[in-house]
PDB file of N, CA and C in Angstrom:
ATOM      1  N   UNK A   1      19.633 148.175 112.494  1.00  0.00           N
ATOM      2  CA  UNK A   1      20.561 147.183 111.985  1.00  0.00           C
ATOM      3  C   UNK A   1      21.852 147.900 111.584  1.00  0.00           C
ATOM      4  N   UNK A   2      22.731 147.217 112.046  1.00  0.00           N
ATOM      5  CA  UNK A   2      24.615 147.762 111.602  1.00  0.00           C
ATOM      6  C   UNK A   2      24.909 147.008 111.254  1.00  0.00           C
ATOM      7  N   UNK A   3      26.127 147.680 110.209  1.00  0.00           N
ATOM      8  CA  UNK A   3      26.945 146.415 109.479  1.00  0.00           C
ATOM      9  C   UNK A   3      28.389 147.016 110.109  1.00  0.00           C
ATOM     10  N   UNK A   4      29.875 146.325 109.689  1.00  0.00           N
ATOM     11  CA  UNK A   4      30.982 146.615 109.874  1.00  0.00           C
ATOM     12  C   UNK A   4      31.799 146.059 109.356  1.00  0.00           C
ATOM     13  N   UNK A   5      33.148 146.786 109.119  1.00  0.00           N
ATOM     14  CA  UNK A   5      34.362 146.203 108.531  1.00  0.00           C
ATOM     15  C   UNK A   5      35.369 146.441 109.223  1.00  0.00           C
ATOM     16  N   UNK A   6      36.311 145.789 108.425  1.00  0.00           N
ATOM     17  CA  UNK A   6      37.875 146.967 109.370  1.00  0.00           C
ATOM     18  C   UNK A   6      38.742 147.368 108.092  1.00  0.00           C
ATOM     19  N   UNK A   7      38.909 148.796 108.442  1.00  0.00           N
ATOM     20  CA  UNK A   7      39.551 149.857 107.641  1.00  0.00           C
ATOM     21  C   UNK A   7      41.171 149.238 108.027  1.00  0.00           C
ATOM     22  N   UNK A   8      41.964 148.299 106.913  1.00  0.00           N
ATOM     23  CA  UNK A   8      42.725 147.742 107.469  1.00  0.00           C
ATOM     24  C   UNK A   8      43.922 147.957 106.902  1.00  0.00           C
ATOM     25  N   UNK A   9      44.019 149.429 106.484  1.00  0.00           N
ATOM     26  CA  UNK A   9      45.295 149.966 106.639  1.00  0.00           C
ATOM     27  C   UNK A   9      45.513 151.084 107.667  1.00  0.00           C
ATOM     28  N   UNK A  10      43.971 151.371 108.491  1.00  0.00           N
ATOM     29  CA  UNK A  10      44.237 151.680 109.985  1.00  0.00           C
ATOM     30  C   UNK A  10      44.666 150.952 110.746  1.00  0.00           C
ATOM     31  N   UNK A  11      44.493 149.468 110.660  1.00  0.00           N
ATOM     32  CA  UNK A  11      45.119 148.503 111.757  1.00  0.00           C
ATOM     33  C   UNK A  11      46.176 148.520 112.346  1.00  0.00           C
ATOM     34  N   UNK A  12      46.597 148.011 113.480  1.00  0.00           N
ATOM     35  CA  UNK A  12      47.669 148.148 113.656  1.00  0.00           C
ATOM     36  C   UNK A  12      47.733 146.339 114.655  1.00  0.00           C
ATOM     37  N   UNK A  13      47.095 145.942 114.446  1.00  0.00           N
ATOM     38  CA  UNK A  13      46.954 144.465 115.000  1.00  0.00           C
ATOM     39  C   UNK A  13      47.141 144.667 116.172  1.00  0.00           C
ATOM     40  N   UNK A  14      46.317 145.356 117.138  1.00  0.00           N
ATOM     41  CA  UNK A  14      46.711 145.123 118.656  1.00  0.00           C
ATOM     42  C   UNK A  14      45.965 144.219 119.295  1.00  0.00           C
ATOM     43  N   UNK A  15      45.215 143.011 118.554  1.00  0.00           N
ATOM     44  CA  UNK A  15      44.538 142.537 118.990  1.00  0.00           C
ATOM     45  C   UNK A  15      43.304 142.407 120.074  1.00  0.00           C
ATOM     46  N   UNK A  16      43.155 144.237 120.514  1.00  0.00           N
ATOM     47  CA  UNK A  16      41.789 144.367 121.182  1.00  0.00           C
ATOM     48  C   UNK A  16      40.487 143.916 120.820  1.00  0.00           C
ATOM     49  N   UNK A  17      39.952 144.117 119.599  1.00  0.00           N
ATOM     50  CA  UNK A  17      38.985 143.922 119.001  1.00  0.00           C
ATOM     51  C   UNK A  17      38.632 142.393 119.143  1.00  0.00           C
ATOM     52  N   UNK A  18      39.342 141.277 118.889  1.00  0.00           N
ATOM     53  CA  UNK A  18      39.104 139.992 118.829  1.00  0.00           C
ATOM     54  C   UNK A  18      39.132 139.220 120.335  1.00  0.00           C
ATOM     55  N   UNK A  19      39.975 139.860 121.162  1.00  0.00           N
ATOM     56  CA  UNK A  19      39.796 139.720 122.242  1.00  0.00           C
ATOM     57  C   UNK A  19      38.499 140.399 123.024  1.00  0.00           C
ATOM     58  N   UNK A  20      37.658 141.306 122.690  1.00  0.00           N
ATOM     59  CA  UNK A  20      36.658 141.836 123.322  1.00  0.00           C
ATOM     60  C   UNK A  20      35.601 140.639 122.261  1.00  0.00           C
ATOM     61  N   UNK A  21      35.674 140.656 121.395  1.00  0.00           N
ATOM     62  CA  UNK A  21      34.307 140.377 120.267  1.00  0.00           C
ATOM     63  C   UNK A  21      34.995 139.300 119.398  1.00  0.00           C
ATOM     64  N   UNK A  22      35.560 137.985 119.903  1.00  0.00           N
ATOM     65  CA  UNK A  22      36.148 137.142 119.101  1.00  0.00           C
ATOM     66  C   UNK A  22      34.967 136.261 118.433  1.00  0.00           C
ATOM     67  N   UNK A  23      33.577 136.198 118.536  1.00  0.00           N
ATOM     68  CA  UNK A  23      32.888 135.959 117.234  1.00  0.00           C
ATOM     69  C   UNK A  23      32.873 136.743 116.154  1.00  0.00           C
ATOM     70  N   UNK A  24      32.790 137.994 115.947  1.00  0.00           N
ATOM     71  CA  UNK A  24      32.665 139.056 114.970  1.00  0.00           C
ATOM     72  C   UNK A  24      34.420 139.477 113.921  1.00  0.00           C
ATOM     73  N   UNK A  25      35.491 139.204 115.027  1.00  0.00           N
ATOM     74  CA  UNK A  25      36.641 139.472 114.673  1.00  0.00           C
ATOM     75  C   UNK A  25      37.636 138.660 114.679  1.00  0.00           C
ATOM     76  N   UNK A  26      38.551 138.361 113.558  1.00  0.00           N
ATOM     77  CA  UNK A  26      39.452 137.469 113.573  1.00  0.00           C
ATOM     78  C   UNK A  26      40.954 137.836 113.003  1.00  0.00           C
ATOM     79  N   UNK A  27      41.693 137.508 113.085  1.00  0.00           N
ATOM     80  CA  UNK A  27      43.207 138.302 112.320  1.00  0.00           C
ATOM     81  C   UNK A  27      44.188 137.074 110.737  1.00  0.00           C
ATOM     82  N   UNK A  28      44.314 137.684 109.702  1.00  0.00           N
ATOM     83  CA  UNK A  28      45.132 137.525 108.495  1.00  0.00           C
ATOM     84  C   UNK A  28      46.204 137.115 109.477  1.00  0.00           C
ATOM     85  N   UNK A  29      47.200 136.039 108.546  1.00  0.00           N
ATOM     86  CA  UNK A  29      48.198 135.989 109.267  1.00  0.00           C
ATOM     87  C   UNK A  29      49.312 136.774 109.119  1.00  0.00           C
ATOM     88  N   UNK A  30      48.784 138.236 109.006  1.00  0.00           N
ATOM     89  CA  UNK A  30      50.065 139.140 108.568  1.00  0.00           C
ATOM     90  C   UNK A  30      49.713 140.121 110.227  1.00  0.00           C
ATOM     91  N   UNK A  31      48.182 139.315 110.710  1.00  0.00           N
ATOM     92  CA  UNK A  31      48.056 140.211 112.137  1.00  0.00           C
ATOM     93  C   UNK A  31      46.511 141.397 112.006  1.00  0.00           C
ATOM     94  N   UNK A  32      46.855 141.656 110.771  1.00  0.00           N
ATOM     95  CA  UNK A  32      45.634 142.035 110.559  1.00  0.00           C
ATOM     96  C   UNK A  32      43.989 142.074 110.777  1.00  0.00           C
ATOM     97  N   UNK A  33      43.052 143.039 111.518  1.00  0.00           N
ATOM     98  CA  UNK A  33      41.747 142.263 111.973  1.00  0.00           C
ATOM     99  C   UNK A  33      41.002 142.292 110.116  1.00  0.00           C
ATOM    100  N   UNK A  34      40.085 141.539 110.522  1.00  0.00           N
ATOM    101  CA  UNK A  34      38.589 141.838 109.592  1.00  0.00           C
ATOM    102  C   UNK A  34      37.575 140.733 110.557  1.00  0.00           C
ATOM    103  N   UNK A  35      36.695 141.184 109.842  1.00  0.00           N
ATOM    104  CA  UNK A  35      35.387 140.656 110.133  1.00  0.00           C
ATOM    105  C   UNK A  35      35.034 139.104 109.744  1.00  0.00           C
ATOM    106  N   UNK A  36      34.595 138.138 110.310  1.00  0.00           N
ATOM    107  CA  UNK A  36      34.735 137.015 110.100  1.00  0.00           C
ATOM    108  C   UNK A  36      33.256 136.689 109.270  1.00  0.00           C
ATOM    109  N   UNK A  37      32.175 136.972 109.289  1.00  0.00           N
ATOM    110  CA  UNK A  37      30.639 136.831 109.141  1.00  0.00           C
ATOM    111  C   UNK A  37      31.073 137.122 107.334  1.00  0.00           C
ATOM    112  N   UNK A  38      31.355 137.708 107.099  1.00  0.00           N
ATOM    113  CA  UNK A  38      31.468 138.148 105.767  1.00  0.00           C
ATOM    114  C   UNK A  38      33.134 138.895 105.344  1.00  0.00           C
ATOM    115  N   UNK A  39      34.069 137.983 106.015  1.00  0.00           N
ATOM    116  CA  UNK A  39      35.629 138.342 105.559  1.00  0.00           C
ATOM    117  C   UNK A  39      35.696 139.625 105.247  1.00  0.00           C
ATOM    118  N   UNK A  40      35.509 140.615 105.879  1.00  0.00           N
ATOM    119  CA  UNK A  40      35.458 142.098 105.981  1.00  0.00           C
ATOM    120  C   UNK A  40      34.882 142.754 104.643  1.00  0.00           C
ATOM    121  N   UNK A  41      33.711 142.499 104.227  1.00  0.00           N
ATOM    122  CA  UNK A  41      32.774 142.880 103.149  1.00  0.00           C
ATOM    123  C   UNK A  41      32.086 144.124 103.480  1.00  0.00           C
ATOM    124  N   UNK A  42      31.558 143.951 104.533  1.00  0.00           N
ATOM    125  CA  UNK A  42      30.508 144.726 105.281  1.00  0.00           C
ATOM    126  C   UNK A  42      29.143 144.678 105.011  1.00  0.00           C
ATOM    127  N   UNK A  43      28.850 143.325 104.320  1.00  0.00           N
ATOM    128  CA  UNK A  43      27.645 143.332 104.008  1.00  0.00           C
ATOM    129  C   UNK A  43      26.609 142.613 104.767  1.00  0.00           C
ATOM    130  N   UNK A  44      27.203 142.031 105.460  1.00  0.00           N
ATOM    131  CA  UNK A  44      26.111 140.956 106.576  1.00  0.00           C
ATOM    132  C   UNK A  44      25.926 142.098 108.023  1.00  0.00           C
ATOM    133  N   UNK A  45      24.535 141.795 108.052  1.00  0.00           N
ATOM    134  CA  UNK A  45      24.271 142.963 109.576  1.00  0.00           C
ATOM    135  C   UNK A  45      25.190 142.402 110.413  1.00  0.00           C
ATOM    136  N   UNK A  46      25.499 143.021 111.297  1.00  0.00           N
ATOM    137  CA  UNK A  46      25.555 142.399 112.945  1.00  0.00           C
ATOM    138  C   UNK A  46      24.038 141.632 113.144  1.00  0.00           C
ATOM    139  N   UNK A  47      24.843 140.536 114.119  1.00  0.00           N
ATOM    140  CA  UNK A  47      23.570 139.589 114.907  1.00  0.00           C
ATOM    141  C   UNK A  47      23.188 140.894 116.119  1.00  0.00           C
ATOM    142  N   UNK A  48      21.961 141.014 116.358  1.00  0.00           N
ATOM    143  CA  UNK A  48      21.634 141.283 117.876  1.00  0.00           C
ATOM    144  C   UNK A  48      22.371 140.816 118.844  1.00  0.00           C
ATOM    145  N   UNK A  49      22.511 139.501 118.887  1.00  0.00           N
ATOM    146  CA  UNK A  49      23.308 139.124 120.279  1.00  0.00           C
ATOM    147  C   UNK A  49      24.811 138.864 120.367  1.00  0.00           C
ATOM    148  N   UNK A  50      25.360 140.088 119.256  1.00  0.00           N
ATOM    149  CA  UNK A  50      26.562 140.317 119.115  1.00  0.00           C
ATOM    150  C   UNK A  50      26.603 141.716 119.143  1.00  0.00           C
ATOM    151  N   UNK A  51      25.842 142.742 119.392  1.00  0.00           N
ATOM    152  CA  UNK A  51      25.813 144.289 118.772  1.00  0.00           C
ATOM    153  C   UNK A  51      26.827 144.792 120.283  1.00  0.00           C
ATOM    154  N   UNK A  52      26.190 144.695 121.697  1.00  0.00           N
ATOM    155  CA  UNK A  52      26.984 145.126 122.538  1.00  0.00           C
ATOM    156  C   UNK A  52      28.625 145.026 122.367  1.00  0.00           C
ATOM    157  N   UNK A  53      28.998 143.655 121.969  1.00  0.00           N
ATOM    158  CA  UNK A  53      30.694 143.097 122.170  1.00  0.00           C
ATOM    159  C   UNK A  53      30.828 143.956 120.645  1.00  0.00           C
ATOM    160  N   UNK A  54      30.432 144.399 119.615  1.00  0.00           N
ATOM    161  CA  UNK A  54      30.836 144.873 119.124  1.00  0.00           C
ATOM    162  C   UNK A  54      30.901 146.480 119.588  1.00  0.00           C
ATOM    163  N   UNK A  55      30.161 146.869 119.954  1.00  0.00           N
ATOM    164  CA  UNK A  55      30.223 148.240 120.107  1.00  0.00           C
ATOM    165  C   UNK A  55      31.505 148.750 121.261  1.00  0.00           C
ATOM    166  N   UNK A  56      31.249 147.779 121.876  1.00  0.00           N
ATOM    167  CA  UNK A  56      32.330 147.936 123.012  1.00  0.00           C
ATOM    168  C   UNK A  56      33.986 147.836 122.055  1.00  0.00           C
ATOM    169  N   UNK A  57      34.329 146.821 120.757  1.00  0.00           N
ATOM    170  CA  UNK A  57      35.361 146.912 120.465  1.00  0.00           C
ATOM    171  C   UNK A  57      35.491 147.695 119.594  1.00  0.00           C
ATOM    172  N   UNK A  58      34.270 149.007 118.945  1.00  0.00           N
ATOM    173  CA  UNK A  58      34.450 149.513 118.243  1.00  0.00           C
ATOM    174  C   UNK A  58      35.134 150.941 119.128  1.00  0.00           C
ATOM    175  N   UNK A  59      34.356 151.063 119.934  1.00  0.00           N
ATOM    176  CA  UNK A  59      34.882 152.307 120.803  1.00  0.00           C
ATOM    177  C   UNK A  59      36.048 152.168 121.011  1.00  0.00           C
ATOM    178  N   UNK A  60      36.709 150.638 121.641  1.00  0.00           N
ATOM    179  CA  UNK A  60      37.704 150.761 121.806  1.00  0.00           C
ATOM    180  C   UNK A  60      39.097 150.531 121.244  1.00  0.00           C
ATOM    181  N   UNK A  61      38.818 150.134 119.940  1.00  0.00           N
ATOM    182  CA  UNK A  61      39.901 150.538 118.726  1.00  0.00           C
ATOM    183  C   UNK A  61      40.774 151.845 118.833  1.00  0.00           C
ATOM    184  N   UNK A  62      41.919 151.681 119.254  1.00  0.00           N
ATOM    185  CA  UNK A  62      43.203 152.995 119.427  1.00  0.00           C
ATOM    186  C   UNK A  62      43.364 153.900 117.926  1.00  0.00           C
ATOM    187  N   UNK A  63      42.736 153.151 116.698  1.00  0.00           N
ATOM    188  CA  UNK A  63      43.071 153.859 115.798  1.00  0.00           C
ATOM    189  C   UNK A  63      41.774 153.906 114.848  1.00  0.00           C
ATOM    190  N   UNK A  64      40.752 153.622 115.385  1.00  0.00           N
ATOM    191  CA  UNK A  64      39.368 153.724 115.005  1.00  0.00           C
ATOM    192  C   UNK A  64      39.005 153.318 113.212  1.00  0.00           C
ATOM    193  N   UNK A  65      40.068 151.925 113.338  1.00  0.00           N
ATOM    194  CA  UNK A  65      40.230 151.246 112.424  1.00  0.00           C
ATOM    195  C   UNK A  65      38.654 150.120 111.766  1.00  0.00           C
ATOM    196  N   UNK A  66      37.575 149.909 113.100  1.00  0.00           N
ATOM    197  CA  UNK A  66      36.278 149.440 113.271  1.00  0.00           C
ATOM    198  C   UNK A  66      35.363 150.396 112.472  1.00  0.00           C
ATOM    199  N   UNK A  67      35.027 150.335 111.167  1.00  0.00           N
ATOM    200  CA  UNK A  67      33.600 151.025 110.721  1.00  0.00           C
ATOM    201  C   UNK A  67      32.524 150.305 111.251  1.00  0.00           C
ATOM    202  N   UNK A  68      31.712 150.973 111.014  1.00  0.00           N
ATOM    203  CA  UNK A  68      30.236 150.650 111.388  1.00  0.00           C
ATOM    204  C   UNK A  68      29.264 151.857 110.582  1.00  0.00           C
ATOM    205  N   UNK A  69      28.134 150.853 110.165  1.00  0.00           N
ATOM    206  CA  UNK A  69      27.151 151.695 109.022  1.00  0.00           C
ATOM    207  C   UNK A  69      26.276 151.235 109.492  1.00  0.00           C
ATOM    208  N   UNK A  70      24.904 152.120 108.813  1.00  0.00           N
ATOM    209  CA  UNK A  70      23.476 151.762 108.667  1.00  0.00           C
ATOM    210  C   UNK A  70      23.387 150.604 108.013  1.00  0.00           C
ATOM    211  N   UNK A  71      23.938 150.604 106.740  1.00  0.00           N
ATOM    212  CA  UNK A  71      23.570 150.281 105.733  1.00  0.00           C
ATOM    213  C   UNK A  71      25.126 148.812 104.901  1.00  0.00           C
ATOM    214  N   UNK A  72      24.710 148.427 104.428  1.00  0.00           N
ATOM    215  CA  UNK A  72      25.927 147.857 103.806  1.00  0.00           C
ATOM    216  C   UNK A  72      27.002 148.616 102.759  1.00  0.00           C
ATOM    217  N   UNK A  73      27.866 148.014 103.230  1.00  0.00           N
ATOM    218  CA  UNK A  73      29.122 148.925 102.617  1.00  0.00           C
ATOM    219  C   UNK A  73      29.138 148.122 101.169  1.00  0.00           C
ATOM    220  N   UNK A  74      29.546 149.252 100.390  1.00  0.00           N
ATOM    221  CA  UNK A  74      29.766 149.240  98.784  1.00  0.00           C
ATOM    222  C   UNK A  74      30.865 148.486  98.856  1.00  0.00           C
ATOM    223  N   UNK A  75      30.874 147.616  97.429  1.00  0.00           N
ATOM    224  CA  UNK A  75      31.962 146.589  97.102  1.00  0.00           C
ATOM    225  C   UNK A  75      33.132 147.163  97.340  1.00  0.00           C
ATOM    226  N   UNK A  76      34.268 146.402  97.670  1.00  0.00           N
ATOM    227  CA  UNK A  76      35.723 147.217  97.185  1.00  0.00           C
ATOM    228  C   UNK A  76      36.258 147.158  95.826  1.00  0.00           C
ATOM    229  N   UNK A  77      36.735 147.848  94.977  1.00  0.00           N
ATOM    230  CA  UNK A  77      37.603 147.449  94.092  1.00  0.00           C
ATOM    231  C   UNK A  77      38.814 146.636  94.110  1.00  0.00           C
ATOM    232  N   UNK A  78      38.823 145.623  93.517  1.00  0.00           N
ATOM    233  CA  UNK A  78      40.124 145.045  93.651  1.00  0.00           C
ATOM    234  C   UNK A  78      40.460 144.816  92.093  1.00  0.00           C
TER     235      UNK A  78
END
């Protein structure tokens, strides 16, 4: 099981990610990706029958802005 976020002051909004995996990824209207399942938390697994389209847009992130964990990611501070 994987979880994921987007490290989103790596972003650079090129919109690959949502175009490969537009269930998993969606964009702020400043352009920005995150994760739609859990608004870039990182706490909800990936579905199984989403893991390929993700992996494929994780590789192909230009600024390797896509995490991906075992485990769920720790709260953020805000």
């Amino acid at each position: 099981m994987y979880y994921t976020k987007v490290n989103q002051d790596n972003c650079i909004a090129c919109g690959l990610c949502q175009i490969i995996s537009p269930e998993l990824f969606d964009y702020t209207s400043e352009g920005i990706a995150f994760t739609k399942m859990d608004s870039n938390a990182g706490n909800a697994p990936i579905p199984a029958e989403r893991f390929d389209a993700f992996l494929d847009a994780y590789r192909k992130c230009p600024t390797g802005a896509i995490l991906r964990s075992e485990s769920p990611f720790p709260p953020t501070e805000q």
